[in-house]
Protein backbone atom coordinates (compact mmCIF):
# COMPACT_ATOMS: atom_id res chain seq x y z
CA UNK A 1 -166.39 59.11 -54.95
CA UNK A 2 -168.32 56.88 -52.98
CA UNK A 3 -167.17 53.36 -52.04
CA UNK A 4 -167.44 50.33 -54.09
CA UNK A 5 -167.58 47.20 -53.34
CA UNK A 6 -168.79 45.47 -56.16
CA UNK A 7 -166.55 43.25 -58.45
CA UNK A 8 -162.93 41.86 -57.59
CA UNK A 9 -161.40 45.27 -56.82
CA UNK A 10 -162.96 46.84 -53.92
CA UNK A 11 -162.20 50.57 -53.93
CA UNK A 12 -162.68 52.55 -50.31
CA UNK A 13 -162.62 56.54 -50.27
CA UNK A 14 -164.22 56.63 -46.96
CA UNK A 15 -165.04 54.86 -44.10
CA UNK A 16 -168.28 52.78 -44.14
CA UNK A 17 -169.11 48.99 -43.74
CA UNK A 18 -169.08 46.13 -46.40
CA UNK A 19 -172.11 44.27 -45.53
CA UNK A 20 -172.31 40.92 -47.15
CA UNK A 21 -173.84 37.64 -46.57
CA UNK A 22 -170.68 36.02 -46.88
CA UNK A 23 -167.18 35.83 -45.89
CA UNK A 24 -164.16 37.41 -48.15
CA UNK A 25 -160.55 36.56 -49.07
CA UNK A 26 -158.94 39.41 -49.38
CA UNK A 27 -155.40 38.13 -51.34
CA UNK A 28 -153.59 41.99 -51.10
CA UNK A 29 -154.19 45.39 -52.40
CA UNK A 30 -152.79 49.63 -52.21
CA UNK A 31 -153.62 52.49 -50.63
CA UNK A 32 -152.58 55.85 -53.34
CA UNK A 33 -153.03 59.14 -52.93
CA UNK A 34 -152.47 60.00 -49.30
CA UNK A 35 -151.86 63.14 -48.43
CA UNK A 36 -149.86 63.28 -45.57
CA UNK A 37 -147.54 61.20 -43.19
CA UNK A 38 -149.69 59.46 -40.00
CA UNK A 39 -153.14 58.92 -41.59
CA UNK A 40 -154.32 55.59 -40.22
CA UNK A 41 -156.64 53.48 -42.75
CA UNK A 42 -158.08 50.43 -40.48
CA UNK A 43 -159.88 46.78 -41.02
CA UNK A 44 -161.75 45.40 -38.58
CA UNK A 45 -164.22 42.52 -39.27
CA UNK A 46 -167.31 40.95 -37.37
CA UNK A 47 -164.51 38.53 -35.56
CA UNK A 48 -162.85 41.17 -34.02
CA UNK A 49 -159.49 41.18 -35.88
CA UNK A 50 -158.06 44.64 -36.74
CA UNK A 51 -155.46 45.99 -39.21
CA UNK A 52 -153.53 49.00 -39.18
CA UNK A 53 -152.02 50.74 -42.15
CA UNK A 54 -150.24 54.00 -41.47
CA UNK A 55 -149.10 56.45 -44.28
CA UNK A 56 -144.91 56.93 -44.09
CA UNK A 57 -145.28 60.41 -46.57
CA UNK A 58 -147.39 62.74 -48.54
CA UNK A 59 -148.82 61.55 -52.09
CA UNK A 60 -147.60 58.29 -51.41
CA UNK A 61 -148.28 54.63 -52.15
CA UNK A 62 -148.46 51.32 -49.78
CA UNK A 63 -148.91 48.20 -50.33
CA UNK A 64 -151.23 46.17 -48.58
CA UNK A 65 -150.47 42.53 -47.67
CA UNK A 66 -152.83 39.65 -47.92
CA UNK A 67 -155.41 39.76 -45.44
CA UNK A 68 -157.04 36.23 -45.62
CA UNK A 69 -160.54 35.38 -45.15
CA UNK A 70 -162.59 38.48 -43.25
CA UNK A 71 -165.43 37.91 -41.69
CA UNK A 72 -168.51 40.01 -42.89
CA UNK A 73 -169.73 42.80 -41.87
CA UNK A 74 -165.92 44.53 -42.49
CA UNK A 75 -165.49 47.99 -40.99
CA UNK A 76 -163.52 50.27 -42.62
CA UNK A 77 -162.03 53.39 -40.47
CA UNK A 78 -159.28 55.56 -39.79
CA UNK A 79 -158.04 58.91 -40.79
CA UNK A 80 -156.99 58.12 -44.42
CA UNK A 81 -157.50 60.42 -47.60
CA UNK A 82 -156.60 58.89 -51.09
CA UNK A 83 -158.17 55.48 -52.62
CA UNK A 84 -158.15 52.22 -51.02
CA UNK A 85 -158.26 49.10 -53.59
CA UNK A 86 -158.66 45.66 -51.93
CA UNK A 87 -158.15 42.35 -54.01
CA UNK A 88 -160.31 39.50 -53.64
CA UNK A 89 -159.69 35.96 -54.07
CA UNK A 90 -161.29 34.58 -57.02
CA UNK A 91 -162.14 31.12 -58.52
CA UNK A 92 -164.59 28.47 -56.88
């Protein structure tokens, strides 16, 4: 499945780059499905600022903690496997 990252709920199966016009909140979101213990699944956005989620088990589930605002393009890497969903802020 290919990324998507249209709507509210981004979903991420691969590494790639959001590239909006705009910046984004993102308020949270999980990581399911890993595989294995060690797989790295990484943000990194046009400011320079970098997160690092690491898998703790096979066929697993993490939560991902609220990000704040990102600033676009957003780079998605790492070593991951499973489905990313990221949350975005809503409202005005």
């Amino acid at each position: 499945m290919a990324n998507d990252f249209t709507g509210r709920i981004w979903k991420i199966t691969t590494g790639g780059t959001a590239t909006l016009g705009a910046n984004t909140k993102i308020k949270g979101g999980q990581w399911s499905g890993f595989t294995a213990s060690g797989q790295t699944f990484i943000i990194t956005d046009a400011a320079g600022r970098s997160y690092t989620f690491v898998s703790t088990g096979a066929d697993g589930y993490m939560p991902i903690y609220e990000l704040g605002w990102l600033d676009a393009p957003i780079i998605f890497s790492g070593t991951f496997t499973g489905e990313i969903d990221l949350f975005l802020a809503g409202g005005k």
